[in-house]
N, C-alpha and C. Protein backbone atom coordinates (compact mmCIF):
# COMPACT_ATOMS: atom_id res chain seq x y z
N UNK A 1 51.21 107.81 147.53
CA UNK A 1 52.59 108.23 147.48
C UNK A 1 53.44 107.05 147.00
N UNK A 2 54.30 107.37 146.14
CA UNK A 2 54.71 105.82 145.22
C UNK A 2 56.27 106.25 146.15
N UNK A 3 56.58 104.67 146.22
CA UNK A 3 57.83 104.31 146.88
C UNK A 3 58.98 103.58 146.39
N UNK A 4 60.27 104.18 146.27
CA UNK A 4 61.25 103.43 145.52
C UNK A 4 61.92 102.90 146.02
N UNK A 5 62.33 101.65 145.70
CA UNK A 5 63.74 100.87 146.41
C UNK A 5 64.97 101.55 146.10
N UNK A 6 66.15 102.22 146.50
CA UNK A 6 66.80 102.79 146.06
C UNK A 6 68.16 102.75 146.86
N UNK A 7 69.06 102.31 146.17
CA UNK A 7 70.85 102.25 146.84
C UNK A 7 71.88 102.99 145.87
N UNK A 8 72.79 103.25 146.73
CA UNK A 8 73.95 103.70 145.84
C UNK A 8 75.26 102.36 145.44
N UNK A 9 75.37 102.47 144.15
CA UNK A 9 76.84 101.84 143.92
C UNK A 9 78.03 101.94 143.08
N UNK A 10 78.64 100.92 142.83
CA UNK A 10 79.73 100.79 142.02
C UNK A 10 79.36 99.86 140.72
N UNK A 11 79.31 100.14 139.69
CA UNK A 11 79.22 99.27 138.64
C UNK A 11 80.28 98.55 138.52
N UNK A 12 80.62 97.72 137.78
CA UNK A 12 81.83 97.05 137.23
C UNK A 12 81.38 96.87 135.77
N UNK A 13 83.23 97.24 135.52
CA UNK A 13 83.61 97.12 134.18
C UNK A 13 82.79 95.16 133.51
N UNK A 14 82.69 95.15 132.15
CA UNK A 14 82.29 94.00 131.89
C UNK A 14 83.08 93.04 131.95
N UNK A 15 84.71 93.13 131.51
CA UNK A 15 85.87 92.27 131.58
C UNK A 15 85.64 91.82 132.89
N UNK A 16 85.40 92.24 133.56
CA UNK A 16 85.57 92.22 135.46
C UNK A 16 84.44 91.35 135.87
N UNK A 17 83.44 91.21 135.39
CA UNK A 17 82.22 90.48 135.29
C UNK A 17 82.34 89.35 134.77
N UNK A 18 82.98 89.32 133.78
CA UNK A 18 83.17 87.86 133.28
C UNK A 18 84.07 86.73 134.01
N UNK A 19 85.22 87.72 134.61
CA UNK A 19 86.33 87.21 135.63
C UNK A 19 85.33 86.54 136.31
N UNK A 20 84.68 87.35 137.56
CA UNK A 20 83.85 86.93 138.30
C UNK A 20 83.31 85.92 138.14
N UNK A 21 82.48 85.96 137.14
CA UNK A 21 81.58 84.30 136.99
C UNK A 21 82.09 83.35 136.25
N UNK A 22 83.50 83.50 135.88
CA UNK A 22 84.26 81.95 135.57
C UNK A 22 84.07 81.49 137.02
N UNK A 23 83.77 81.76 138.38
CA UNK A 23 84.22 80.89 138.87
C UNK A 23 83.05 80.04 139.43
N UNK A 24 82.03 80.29 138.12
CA UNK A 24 80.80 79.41 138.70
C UNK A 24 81.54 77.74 138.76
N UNK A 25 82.19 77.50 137.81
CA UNK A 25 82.80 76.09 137.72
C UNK A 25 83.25 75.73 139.16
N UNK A 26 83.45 76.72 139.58
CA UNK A 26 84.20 76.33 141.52
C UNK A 26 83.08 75.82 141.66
N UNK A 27 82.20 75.95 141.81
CA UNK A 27 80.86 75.53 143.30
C UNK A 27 79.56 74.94 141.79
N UNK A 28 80.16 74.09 141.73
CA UNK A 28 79.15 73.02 140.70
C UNK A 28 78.53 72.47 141.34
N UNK A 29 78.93 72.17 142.80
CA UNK A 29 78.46 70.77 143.80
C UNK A 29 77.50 71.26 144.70
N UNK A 30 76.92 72.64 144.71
CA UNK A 30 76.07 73.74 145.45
C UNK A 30 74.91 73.20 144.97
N UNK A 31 74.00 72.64 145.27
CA UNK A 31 72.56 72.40 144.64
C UNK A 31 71.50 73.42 144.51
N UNK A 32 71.07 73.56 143.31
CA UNK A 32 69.51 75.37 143.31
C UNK A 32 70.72 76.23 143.31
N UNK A 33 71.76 76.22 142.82
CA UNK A 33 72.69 77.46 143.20
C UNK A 33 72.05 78.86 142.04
N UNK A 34 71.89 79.76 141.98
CA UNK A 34 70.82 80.81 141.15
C UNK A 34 72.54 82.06 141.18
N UNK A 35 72.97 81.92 140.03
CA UNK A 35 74.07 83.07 139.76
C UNK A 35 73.40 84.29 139.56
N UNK A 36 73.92 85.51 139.97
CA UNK A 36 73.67 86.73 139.49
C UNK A 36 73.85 87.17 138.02
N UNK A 37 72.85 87.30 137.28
CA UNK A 37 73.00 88.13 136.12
C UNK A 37 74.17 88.90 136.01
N UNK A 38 74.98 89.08 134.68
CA UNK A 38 76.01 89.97 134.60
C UNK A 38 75.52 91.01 134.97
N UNK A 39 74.45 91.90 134.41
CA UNK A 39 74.10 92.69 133.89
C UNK A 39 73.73 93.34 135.60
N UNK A 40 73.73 92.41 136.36
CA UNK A 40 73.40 93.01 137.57
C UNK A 40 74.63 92.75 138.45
N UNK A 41 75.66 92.74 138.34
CA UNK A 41 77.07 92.36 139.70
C UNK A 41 77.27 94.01 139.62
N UNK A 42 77.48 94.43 140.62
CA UNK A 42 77.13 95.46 141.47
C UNK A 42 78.08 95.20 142.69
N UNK A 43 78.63 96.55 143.53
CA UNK A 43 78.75 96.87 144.92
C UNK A 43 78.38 97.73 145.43
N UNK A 44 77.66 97.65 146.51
CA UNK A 44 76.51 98.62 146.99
C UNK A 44 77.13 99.42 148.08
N UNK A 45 76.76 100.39 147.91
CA UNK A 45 77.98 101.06 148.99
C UNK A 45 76.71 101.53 150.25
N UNK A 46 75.90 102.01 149.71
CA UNK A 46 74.94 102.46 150.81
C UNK A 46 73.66 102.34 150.51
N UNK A 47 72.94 101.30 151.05
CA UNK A 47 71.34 100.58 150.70
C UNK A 47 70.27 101.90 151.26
N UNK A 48 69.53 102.55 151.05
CA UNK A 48 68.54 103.49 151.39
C UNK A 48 66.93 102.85 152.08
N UNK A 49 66.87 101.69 151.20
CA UNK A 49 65.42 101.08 151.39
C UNK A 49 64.57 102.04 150.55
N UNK A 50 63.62 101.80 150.86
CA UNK A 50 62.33 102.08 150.30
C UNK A 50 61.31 103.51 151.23
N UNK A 51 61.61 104.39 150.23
CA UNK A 51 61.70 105.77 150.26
C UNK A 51 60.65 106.73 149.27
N UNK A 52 59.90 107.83 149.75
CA UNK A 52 59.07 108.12 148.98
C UNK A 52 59.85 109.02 148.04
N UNK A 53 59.04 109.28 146.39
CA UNK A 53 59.35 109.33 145.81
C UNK A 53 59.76 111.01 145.65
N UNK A 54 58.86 111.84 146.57
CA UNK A 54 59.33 113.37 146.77
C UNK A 54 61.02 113.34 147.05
N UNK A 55 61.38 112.33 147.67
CA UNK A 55 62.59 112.75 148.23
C UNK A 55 63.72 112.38 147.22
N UNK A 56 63.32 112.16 145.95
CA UNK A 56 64.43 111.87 144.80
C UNK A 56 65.05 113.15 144.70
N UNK A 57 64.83 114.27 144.75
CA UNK A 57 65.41 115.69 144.50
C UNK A 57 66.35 115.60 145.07
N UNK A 58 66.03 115.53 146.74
CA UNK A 58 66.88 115.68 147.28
C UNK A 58 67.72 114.72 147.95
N UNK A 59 67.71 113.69 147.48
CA UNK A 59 68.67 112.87 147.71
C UNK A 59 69.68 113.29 146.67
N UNK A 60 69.30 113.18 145.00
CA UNK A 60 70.23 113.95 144.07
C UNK A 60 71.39 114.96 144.37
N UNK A 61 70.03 116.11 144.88
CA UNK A 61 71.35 117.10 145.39
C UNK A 61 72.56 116.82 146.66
N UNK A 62 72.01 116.10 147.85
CA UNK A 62 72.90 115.70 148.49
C UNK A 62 73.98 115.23 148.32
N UNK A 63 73.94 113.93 147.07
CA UNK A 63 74.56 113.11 146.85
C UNK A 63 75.67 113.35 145.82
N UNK A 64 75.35 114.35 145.18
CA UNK A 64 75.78 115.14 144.40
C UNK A 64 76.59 116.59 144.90
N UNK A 65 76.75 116.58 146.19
CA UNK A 65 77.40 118.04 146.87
C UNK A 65 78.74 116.75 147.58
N UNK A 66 78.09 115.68 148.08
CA UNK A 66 78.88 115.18 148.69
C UNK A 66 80.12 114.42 147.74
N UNK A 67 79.69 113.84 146.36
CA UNK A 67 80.59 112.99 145.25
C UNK A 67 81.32 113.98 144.76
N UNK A 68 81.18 115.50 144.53
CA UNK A 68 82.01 116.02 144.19
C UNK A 68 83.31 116.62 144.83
N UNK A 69 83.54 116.06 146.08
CA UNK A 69 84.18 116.26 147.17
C UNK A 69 85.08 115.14 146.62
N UNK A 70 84.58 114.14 146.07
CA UNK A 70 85.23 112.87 146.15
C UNK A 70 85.98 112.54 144.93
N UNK A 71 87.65 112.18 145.32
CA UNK A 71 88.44 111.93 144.13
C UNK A 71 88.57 110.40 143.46
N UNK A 72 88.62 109.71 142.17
CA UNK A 72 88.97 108.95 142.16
C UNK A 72 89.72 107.96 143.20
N UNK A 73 89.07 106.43 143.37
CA UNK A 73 90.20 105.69 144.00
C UNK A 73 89.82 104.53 143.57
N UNK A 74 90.82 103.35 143.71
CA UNK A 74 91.11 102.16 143.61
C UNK A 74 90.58 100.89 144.55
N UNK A 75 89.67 100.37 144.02
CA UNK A 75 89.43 98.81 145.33
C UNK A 75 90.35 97.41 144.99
N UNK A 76 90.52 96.57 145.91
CA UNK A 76 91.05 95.76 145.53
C UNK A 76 90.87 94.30 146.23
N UNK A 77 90.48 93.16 145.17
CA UNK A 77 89.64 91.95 145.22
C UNK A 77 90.49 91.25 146.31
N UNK A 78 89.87 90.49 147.20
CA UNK A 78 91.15 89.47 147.89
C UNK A 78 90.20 87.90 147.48
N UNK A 79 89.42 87.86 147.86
CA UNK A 79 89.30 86.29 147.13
C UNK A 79 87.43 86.23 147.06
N UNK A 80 87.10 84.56 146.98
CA UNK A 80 85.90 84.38 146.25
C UNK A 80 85.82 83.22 147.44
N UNK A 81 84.44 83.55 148.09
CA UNK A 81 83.94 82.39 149.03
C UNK A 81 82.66 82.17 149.26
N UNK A 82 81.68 81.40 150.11
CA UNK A 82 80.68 81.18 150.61
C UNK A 82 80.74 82.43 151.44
N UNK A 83 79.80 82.55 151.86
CA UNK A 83 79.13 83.58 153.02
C UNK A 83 77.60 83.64 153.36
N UNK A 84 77.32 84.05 154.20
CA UNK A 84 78.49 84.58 155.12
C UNK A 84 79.20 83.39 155.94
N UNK A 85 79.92 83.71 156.77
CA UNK A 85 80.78 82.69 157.09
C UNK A 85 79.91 82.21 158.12
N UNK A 86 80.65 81.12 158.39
CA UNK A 86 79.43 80.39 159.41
C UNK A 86 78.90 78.85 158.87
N UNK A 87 78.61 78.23 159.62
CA UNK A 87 77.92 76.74 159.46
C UNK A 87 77.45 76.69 158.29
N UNK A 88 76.33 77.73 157.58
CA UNK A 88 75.44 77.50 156.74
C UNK A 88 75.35 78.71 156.11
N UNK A 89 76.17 78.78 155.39
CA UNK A 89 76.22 79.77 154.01
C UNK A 89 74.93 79.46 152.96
N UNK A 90 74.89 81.30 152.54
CA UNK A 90 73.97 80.94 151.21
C UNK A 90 73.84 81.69 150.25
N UNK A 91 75.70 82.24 150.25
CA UNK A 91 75.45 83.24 149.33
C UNK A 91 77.15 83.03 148.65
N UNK A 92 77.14 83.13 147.64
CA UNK A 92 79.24 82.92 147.18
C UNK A 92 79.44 84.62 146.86
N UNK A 93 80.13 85.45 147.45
CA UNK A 93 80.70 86.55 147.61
C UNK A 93 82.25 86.65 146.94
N UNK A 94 82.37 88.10 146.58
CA UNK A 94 83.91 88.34 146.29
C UNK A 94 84.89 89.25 147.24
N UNK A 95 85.06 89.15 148.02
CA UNK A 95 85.65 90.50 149.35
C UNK A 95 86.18 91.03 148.67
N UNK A 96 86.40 92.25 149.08
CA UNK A 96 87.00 93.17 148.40
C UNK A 96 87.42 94.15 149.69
N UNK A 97 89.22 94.08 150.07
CA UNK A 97 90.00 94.47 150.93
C UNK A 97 89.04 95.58 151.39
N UNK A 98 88.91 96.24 152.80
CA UNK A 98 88.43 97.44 153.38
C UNK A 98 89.73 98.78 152.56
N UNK A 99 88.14 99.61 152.53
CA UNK A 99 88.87 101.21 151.83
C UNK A 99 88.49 101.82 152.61
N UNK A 100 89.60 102.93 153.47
CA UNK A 100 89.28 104.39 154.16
C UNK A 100 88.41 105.43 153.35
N UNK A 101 88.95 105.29 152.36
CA UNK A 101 88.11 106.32 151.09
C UNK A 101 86.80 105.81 150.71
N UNK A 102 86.22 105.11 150.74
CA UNK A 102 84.85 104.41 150.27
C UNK A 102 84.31 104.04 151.95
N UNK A 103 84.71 104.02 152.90
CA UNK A 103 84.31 104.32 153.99
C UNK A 103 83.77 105.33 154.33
N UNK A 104 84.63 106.46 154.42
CA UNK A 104 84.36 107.95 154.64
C UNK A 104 83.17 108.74 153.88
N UNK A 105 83.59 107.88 152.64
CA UNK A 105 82.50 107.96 151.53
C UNK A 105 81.44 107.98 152.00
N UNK A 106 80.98 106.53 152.57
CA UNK A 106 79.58 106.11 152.76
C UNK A 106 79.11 106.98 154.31
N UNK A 107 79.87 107.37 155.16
CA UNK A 107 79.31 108.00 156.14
C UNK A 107 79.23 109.53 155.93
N UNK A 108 80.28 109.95 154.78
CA UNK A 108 79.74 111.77 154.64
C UNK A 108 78.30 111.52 153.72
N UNK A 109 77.90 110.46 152.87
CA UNK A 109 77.09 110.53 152.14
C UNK A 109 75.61 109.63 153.49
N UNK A 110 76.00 109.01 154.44
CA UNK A 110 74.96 108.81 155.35
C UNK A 110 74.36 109.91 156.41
N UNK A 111 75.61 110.36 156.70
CA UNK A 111 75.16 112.18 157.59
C UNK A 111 75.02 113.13 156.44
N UNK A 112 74.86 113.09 155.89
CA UNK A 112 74.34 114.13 154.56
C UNK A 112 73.26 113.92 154.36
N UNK A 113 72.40 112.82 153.75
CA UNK A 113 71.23 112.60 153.98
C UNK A 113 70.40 112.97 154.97
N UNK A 114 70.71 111.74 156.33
CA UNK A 114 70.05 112.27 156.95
C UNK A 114 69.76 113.63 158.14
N UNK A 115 70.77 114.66 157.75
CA UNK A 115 71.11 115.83 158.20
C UNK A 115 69.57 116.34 157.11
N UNK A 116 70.03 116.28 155.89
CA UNK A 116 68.86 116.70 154.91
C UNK A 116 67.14 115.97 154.85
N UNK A 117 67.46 115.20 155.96
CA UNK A 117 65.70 114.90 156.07
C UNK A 117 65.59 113.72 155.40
N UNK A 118 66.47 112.80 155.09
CA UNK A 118 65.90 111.62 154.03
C UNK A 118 66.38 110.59 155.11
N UNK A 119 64.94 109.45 155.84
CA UNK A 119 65.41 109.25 156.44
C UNK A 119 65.02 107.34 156.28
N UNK A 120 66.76 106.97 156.64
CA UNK A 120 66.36 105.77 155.70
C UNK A 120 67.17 104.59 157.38
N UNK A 121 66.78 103.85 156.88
CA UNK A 121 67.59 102.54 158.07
C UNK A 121 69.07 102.17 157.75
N UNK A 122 69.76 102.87 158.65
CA UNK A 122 71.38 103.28 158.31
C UNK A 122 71.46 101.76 159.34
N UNK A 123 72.13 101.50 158.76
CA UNK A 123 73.63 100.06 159.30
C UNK A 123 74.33 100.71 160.66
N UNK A 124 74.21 99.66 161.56
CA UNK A 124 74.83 100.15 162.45
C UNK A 124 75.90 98.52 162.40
N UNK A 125 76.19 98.23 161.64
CA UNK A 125 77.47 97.23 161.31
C UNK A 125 78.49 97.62 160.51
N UNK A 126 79.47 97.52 160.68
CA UNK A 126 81.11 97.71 159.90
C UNK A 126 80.21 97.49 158.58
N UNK A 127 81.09 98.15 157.56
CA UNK A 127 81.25 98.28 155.69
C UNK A 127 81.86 97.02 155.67
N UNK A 128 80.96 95.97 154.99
CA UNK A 128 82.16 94.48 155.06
C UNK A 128 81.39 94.54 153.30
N UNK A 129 82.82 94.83 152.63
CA UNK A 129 82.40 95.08 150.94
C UNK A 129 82.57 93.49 150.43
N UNK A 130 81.62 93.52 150.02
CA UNK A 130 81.75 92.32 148.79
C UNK A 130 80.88 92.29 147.72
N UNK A 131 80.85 91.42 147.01
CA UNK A 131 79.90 91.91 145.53
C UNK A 131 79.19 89.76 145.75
N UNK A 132 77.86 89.76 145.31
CA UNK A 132 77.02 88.55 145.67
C UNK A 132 76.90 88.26 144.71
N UNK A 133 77.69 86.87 144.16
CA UNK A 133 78.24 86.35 142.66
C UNK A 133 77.12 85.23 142.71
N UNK A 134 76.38 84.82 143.83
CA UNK A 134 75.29 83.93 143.62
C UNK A 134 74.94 83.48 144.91
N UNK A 135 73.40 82.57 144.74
CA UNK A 135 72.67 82.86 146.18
C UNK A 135 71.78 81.08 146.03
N UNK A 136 71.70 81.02 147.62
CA UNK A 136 71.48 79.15 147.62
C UNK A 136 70.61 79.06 148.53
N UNK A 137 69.72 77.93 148.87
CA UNK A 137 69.51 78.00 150.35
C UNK A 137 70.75 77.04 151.12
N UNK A 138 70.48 78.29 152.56
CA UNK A 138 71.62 78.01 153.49
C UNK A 138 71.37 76.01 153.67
N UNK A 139 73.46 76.27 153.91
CA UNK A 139 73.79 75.00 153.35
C UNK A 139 75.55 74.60 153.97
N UNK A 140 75.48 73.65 154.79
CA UNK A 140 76.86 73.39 155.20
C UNK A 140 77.91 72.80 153.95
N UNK A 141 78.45 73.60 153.52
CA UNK A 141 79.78 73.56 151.72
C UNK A 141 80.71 73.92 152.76
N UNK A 142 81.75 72.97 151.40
CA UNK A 142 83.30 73.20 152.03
C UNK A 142 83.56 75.21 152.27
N UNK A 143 84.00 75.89 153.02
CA UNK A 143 84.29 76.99 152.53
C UNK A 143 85.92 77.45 151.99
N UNK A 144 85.91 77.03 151.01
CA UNK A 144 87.35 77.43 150.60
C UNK A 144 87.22 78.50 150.38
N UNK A 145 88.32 79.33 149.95
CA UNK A 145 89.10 80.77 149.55
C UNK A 145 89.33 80.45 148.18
N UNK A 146 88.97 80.94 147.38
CA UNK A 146 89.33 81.35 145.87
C UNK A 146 90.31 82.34 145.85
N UNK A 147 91.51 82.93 145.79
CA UNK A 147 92.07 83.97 145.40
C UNK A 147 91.86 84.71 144.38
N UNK A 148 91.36 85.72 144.02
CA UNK A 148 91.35 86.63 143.41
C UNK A 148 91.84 88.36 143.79
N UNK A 149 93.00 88.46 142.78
CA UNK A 149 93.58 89.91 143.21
C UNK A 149 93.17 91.05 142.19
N UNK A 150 92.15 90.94 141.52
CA UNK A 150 91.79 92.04 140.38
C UNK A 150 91.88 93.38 141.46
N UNK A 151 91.64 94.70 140.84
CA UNK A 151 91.76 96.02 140.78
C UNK A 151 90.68 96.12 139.98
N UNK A 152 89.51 97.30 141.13
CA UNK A 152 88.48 98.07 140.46
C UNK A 152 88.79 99.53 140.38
N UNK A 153 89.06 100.41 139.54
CA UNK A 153 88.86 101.80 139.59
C UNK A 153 87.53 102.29 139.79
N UNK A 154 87.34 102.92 140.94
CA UNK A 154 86.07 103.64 140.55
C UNK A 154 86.22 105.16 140.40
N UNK A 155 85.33 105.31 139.30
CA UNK A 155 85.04 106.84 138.50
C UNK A 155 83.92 107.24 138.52
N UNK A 156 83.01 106.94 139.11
CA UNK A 156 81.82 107.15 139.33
C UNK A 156 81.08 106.07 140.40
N UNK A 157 79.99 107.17 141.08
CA UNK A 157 78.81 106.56 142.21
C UNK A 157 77.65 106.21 140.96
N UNK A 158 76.76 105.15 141.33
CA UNK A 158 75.60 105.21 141.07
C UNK A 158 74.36 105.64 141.95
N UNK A 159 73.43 106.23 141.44
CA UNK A 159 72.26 105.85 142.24
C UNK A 159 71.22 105.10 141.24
N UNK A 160 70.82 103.82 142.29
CA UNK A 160 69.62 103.00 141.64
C UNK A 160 68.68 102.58 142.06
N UNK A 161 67.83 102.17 141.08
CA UNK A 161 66.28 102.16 142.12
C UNK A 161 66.50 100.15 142.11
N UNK A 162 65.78 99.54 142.93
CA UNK A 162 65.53 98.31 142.02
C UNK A 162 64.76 97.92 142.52
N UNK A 163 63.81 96.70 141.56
CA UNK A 163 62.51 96.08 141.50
C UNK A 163 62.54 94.52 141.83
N UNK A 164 61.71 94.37 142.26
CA UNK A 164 61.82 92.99 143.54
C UNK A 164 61.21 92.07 142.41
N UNK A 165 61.23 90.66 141.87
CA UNK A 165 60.22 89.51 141.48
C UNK A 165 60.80 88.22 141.25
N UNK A 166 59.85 87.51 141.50
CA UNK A 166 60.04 86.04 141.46
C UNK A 166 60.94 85.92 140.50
N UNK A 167 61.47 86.26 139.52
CA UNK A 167 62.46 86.20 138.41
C UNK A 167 64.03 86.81 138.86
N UNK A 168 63.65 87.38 139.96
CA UNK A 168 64.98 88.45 140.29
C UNK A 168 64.93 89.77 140.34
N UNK A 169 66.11 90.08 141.34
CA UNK A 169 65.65 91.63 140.79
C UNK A 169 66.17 92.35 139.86
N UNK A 170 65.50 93.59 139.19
CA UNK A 170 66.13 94.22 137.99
C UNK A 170 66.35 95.44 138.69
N UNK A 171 67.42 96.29 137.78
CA UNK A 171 67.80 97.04 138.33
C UNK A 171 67.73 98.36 137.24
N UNK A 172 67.94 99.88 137.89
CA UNK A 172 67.76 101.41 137.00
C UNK A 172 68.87 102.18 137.29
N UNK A 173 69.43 102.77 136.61
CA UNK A 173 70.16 103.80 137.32
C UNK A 173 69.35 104.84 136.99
N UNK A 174 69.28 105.36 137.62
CA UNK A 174 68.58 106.87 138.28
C UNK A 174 69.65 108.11 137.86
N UNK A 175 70.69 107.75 138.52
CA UNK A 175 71.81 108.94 138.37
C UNK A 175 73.27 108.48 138.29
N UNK A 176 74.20 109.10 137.71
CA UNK A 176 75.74 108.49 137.51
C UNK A 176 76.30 109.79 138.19
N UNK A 177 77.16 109.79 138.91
CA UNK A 177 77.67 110.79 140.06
C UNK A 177 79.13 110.54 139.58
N UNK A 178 79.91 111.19 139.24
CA UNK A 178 81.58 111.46 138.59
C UNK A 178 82.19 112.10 139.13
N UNK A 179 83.14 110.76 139.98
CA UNK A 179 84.50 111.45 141.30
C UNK A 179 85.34 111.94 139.94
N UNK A 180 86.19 113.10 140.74
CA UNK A 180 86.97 113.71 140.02
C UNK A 180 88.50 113.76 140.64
């Protein structure tokens, strides 16, 4: 029985990507610091894990009864830091203010699932959104605040599978889901 890694997210626009990793110049002084590929900055709204592959149907249809419920909305950046917070960070993050709507989101689309039998290791921690602009081993750095106030529209969910390797991981979209 073949098994997929599989999460839902938010793509970002490319302009928005590039923003993002100007600010590799901030954290020059990070040693082994390993940036995220453009091609992969991502916000993950709801991680599934690793799931057999019968249950792609119906995760589709679920996910797809539940996004069309769902209207366009707006996220919005508050700044660029180490994380997690704490002594020994090892990851530089972008927060991105808490949304009621991308909240609600992720729990009609978590009781939907697993109401429908797909049964995956749900978070029992707060939605703390951020997007992982690059990754270190943990490491006591100054933690400053970068400000950043960009605006993401989102117009669509993803669903994606992704593949684990010593190089990084790569990533598929599977399905593009279009709030209306």
């Amino acid at each position: 029985m073949n098994k997929l890694r599989l999460f839902f997210a938010v793509d970002l626009p490319g302009n928005l990507k590039d923003k993002l990793l100007a600010f590799s110049s901030s954290f020059r002084e990070v040693p082994n610091i390993r940036w995220t590929k453009k091609e992969n900055l991502h916000l993950t709204i709801l991680f599934l894990g690793y799931l057999n592959e019968e249950l792609l149907p119906t995760i589709l249809k679920v996910a797809g009864d539940v996004f069309k419920t769902c209207q366009k909305f707006v996220l919005s950046f508050e700044n660029i830091v180490p994380g997690p917070i704490g002594n020994y960070p090892r990851m530089i993050w972008a927060n991105l203010e808490p949304n009621p709507i991308l909240q609600k989101l992720k729990i009609d689309l978590e009781n939907a699932l697993l109401k429908a039998g797909v049964n995956f290791k749900k978070e029992n921690r707060s939605m703390r959104l951020h997007i992982t602009l690059a990754r270190f081993s943990p490491q006591k750095i100054a933690e400053e605040k970068i400000d950043f106030s960009e605006k993401l529209e989102v117009n669509e969910i993803l669903l994606m599978q992704s593949f684990l390797s010593p190089r990084g991981p790569e990533y598929l979209c599977l399905n593009r889901f279009p709030l209306y």
